[in-house]
PDB file of N, CA and C in Angstrom:
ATOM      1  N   UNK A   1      85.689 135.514  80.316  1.00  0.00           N
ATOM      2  CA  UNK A   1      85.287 134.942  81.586  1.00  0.00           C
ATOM      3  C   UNK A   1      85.844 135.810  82.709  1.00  0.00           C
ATOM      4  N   UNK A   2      85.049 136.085  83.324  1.00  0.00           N
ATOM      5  CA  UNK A   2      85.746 136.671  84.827  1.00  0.00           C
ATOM      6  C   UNK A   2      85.940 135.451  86.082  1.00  0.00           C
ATOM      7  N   UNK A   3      87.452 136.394  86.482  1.00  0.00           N
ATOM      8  CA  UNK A   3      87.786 135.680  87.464  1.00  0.00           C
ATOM      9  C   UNK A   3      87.636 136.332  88.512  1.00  0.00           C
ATOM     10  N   UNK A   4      87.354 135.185  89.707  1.00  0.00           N
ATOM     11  CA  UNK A   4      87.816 135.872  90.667  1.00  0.00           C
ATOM     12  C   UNK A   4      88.776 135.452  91.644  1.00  0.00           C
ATOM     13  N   UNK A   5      89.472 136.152  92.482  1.00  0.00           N
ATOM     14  CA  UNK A   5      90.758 135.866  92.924  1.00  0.00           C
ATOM     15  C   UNK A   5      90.224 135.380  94.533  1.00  0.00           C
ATOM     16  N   UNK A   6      90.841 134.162  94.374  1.00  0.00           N
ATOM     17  CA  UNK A   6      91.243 133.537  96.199  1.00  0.00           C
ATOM     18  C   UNK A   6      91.731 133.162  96.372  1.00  0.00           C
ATOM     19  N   UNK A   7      92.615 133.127  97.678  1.00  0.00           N
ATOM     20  CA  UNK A   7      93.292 132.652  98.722  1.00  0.00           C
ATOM     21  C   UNK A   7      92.934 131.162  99.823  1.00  0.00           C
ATOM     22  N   UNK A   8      94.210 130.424  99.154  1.00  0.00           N
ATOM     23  CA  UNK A   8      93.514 129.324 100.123  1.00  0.00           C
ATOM     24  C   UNK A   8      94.915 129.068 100.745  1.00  0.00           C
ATOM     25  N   UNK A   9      94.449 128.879 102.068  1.00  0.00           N
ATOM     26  CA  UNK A   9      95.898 127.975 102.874  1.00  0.00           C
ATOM     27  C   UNK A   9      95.642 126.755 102.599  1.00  0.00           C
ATOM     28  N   UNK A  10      97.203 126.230 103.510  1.00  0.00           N
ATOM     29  CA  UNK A  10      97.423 124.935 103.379  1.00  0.00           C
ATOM     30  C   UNK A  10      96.502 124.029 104.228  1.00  0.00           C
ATOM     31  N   UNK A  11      95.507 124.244 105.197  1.00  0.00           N
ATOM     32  CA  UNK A  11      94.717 123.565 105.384  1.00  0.00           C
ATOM     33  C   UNK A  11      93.026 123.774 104.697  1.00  0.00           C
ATOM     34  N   UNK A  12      92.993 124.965 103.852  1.00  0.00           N
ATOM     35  CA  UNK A  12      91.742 124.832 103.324  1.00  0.00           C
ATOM     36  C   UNK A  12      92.127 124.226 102.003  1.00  0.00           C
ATOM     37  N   UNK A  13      93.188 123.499 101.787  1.00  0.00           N
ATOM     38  CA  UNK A  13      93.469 122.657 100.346  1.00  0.00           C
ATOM     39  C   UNK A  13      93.260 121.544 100.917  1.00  0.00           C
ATOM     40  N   UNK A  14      93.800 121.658 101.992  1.00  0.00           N
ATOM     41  CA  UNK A  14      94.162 120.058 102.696  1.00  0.00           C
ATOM     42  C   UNK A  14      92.377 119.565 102.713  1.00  0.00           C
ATOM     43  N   UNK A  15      91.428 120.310 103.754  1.00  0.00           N
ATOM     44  CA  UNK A  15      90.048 120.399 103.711  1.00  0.00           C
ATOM     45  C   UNK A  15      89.737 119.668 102.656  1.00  0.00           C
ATOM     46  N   UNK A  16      89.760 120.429 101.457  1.00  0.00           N
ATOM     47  CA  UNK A  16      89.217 120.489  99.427  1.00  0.00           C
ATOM     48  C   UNK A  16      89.403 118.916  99.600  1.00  0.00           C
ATOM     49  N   UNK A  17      90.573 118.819  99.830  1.00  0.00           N
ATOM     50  CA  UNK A  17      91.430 117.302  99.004  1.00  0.00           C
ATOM     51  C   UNK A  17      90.504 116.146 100.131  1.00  0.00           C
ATOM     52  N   UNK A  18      89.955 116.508 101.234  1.00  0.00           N
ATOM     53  CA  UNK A  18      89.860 115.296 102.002  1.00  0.00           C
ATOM     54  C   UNK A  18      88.497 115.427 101.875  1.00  0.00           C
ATOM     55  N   UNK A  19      87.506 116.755 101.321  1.00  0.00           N
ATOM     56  CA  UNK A  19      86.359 116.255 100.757  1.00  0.00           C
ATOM     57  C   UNK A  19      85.997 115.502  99.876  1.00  0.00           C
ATOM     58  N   UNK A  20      87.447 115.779  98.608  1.00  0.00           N
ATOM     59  CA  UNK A  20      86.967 115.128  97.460  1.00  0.00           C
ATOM     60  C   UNK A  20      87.592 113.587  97.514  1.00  0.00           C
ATOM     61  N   UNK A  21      88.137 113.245  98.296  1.00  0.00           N
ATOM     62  CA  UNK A  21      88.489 111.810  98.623  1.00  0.00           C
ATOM     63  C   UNK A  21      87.745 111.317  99.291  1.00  0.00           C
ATOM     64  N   UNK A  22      86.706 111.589 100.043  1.00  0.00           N
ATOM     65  CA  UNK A  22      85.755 110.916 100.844  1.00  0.00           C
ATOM     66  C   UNK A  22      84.110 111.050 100.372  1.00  0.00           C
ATOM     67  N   UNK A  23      84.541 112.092  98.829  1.00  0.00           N
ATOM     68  CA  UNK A  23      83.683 111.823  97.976  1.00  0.00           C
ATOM     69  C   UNK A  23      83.642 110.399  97.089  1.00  0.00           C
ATOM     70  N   UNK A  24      84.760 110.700  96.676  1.00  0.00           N
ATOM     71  CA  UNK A  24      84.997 109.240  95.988  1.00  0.00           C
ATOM     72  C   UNK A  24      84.954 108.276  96.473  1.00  0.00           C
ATOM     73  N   UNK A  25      85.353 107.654  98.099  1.00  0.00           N
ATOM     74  CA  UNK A  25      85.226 106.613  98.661  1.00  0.00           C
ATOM     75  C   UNK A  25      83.529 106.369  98.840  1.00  0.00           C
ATOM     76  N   UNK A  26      82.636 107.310  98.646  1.00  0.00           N
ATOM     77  CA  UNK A  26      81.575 107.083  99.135  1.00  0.00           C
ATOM     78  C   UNK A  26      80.626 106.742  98.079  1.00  0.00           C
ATOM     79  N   UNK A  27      81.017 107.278  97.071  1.00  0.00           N
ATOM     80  CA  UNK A  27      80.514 107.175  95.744  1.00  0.00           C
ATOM     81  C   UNK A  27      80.931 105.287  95.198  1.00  0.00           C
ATOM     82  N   UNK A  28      81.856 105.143  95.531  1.00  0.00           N
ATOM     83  CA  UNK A  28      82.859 103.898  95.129  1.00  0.00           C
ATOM     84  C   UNK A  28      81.895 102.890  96.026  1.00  0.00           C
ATOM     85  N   UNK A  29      81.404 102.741  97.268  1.00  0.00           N
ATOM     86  CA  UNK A  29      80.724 102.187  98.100  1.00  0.00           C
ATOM     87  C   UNK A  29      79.597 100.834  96.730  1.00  0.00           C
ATOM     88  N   UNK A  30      79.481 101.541  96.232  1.00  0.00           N
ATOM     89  CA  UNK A  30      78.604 100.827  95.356  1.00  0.00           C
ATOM     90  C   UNK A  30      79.170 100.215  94.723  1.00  0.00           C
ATOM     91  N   UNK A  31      80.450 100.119  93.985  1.00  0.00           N
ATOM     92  CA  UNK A  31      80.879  99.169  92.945  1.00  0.00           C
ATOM     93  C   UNK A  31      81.513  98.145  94.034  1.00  0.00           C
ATOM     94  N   UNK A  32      81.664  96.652  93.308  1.00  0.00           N
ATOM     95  CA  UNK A  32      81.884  95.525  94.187  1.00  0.00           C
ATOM     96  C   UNK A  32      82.485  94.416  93.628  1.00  0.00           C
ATOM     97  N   UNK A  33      83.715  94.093  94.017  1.00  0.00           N
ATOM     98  CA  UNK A  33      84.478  93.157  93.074  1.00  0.00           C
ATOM     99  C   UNK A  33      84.506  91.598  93.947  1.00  0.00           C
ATOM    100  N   UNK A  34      84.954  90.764  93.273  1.00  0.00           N
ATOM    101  CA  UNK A  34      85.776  89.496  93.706  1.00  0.00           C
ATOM    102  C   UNK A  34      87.069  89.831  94.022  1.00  0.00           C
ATOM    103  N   UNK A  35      87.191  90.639  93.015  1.00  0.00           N
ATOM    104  CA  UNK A  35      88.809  90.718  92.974  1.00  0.00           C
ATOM    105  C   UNK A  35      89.212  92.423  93.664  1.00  0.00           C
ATOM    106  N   UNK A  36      90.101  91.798  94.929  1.00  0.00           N
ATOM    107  CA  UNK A  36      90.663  93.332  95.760  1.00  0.00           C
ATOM    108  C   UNK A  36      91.644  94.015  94.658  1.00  0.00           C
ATOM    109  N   UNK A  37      92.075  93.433  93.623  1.00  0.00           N
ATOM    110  CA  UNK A  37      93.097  94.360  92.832  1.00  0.00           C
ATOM    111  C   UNK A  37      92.082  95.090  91.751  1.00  0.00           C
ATOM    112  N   UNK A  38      91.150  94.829  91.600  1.00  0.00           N
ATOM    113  CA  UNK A  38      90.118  95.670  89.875  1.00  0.00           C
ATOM    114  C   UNK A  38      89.696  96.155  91.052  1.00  0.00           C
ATOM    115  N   UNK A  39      88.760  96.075  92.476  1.00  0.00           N
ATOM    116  CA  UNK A  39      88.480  96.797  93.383  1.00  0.00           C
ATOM    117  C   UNK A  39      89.186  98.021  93.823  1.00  0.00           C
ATOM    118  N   UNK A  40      90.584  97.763  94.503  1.00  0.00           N
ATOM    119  CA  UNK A  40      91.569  99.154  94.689  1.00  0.00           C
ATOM    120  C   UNK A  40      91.523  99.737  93.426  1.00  0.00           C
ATOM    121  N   UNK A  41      91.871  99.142  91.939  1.00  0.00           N
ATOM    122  CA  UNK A  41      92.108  99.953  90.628  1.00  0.00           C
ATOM    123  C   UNK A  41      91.212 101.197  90.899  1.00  0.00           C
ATOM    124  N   UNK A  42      89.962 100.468  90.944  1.00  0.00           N
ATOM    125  CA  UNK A  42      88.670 101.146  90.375  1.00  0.00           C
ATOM    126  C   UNK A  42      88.869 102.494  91.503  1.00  0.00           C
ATOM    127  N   UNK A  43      89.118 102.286  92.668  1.00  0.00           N
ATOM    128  CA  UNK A  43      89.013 103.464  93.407  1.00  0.00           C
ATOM    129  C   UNK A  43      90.100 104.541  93.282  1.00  0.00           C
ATOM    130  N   UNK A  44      91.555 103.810  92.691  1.00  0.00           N
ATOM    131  CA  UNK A  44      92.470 104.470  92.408  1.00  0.00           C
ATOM    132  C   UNK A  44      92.014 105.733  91.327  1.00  0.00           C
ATOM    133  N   UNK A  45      91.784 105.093  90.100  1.00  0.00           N
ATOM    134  CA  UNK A  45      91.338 105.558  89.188  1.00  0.00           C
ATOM    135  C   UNK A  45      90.286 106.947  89.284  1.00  0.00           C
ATOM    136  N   UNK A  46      89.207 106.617  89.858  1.00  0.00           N
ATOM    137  CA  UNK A  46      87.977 107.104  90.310  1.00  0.00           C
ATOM    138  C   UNK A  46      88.595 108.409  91.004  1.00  0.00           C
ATOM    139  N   UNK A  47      89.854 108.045  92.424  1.00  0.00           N
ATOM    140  CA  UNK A  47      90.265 109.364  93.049  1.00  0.00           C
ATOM    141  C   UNK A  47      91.362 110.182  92.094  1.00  0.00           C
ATOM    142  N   UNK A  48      92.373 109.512  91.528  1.00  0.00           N
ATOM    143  CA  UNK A  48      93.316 110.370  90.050  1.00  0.00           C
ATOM    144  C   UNK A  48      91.961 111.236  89.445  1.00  0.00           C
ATOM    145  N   UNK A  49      91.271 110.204  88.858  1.00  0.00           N
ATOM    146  CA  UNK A  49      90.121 111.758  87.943  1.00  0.00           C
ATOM    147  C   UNK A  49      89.759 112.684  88.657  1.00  0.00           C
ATOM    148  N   UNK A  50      89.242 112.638  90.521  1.00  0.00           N
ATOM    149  CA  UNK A  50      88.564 113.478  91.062  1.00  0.00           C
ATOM    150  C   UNK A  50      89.862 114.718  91.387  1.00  0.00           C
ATOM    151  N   UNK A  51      90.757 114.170  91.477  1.00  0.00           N
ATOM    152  CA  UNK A  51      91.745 115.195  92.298  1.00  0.00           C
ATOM    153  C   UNK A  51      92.305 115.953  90.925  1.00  0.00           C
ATOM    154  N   UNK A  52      92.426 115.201  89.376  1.00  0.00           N
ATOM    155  CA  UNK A  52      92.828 116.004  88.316  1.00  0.00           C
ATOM    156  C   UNK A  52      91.992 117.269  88.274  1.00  0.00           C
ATOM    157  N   UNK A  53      90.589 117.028  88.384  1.00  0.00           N
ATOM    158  CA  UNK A  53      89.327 117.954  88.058  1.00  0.00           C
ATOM    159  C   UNK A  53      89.209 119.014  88.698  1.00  0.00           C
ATOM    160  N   UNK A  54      89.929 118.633  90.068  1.00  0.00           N
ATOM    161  CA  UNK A  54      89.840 119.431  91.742  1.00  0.00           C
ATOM    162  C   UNK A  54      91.115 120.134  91.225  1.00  0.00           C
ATOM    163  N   UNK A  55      92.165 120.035  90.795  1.00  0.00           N
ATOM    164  CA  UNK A  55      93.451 120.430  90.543  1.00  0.00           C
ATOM    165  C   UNK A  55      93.174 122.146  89.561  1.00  0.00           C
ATOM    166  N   UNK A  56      92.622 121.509  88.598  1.00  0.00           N
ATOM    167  CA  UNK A  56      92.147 121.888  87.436  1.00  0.00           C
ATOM    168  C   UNK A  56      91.326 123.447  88.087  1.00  0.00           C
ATOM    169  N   UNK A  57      90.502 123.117  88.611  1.00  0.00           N
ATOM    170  CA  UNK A  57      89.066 124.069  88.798  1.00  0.00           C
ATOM    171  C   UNK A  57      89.941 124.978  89.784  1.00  0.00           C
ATOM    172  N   UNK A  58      90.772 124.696  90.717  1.00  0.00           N
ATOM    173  CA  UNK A  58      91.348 125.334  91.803  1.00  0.00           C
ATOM    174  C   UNK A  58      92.796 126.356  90.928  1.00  0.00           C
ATOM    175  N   UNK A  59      92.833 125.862  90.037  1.00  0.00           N
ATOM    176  CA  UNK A  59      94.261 126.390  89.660  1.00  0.00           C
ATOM    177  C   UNK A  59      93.532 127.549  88.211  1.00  0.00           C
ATOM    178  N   UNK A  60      92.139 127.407  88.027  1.00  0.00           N
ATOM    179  CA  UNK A  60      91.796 128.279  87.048  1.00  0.00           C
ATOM    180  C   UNK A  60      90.760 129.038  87.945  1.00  0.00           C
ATOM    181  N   UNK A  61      90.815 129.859  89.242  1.00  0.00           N
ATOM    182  CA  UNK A  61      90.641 130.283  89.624  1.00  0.00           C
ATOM    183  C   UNK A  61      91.822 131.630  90.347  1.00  0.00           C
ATOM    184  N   UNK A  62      92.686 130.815  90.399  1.00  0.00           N
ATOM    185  CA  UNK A  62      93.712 131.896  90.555  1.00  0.00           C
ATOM    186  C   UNK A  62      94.601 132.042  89.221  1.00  0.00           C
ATOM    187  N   UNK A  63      94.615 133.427  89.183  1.00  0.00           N
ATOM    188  CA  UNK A  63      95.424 134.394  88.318  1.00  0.00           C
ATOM    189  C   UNK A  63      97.005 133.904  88.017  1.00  0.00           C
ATOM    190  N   UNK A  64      97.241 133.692  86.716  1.00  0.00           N
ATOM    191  CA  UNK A  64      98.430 133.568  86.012  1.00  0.00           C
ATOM    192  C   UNK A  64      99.691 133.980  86.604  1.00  0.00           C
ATOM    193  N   UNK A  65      99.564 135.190  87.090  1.00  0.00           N
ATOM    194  CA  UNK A  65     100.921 136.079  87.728  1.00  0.00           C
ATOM    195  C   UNK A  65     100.707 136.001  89.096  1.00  0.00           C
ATOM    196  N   UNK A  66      99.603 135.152  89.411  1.00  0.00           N
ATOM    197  CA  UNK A  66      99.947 135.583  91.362  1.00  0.00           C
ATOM    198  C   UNK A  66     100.654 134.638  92.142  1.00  0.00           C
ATOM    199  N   UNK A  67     101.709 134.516  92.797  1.00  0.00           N
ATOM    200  CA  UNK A  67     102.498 133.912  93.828  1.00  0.00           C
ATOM    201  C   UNK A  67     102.666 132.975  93.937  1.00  0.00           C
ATOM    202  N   UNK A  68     101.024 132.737  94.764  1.00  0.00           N
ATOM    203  CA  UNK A  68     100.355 131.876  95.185  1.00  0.00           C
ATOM    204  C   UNK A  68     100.557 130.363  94.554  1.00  0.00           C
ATOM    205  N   UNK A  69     100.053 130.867  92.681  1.00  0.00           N
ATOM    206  CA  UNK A  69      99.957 129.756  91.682  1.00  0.00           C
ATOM    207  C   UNK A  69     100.828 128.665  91.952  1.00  0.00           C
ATOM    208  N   UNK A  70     102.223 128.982  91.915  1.00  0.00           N
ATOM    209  CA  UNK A  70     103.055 128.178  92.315  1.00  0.00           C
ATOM    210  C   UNK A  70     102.970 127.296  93.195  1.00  0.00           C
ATOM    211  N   UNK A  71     102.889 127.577  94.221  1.00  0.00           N
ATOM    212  CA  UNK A  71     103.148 126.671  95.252  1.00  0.00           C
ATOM    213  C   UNK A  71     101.998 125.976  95.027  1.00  0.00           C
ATOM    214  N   UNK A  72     100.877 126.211  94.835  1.00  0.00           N
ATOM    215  CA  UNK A  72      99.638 125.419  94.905  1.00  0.00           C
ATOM    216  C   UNK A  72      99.802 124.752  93.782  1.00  0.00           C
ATOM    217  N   UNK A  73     100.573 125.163  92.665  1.00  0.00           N
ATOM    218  CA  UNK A  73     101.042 124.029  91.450  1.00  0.00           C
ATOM    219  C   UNK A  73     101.566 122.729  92.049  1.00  0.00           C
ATOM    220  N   UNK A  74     102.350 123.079  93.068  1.00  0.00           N
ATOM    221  CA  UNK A  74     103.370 121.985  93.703  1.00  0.00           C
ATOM    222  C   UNK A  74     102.854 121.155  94.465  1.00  0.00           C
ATOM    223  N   UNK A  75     101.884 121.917  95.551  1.00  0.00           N
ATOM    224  CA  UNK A  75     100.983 120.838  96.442  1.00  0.00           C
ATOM    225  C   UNK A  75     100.554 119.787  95.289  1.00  0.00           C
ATOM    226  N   UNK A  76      99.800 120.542  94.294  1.00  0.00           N
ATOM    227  CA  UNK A  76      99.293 119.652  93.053  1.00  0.00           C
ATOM    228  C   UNK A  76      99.902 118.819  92.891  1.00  0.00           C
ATOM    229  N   UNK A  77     100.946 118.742  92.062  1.00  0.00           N
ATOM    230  CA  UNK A  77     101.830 117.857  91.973  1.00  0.00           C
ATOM    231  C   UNK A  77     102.563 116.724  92.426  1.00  0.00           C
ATOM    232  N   UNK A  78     102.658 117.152  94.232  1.00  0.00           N
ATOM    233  CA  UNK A  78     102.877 116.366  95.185  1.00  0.00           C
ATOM    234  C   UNK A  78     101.681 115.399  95.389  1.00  0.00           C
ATOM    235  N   UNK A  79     100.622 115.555  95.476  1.00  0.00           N
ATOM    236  CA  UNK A  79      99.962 115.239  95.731  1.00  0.00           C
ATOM    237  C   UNK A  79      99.228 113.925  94.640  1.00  0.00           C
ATOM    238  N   UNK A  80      99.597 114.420  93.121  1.00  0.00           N
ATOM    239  CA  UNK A  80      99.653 113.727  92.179  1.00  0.00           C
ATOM    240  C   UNK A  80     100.615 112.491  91.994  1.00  0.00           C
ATOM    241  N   UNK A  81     101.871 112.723  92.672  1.00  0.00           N
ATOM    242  CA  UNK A  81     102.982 111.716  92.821  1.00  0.00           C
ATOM    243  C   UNK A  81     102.473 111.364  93.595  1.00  0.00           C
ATOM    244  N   UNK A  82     101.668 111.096  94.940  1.00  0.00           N
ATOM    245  CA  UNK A  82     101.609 110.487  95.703  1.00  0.00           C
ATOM    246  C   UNK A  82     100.844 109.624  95.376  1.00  0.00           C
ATOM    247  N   UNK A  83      99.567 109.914  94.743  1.00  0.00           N
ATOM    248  CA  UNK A  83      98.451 108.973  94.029  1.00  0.00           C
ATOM    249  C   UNK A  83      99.195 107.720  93.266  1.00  0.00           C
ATOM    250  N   UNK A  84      99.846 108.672  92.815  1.00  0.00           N
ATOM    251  CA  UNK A  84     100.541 107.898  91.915  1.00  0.00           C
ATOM    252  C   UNK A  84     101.313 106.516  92.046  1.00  0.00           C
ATOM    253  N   UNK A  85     102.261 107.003  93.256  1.00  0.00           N
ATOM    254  CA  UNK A  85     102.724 105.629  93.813  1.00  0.00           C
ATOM    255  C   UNK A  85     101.994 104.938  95.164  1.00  0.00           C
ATOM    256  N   UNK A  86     100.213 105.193  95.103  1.00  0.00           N
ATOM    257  CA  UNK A  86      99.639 104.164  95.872  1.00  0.00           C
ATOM    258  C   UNK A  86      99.260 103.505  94.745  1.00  0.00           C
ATOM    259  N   UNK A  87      99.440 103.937  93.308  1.00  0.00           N
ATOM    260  CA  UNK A  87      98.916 102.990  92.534  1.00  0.00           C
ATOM    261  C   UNK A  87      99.597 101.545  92.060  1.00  0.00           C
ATOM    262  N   UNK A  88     101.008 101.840  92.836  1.00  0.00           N
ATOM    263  CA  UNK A  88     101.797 101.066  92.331  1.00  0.00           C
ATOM    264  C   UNK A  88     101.855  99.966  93.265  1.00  0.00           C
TER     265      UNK A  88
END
């Protein structure tokens, strides 16, 4: 597979992340509960998969040995804990 190498700042991640969250909220528009707790779940859930996938695709685009990887590992991560404890 060829790669190719890019550069993203901290606001064209920030960008990524607030497309794919307002993907999911919009997509989510359609499902409809009684209940506000299976309601939040469902969207919780729905944004964890979108941002794993987004994580995923963004981090196999940049190269093993470059710099960069790191820190954008960490935004990842941060960003994963954070999901994490709105789930709670």
């Amino acid at each position: 597979m060829n790669k190719k190498m890019i550069r993203l700042t901290e606001s064209d991640l920030h960008r990524i992340v607030k497309e794919s969250v307002n993907r999911v909220i919009k997509e989510g528009v359609e499902f409809s509960s009684e209940d506000p707790q299976e309601e939040w779940m469902y969207y919780q859930n729905k944004l964890q998969q979108e941002f794993d996938e987004l994580g995923i695709m963004v981090l196999n685009k940049i190269p093993r040995n470059d710099p960069d990887r790191q820190i954008i590992q960490r935004y990842i991560s941060m960003i994963q804990t954070h999901l994490h404890t709105l789930e709670n």
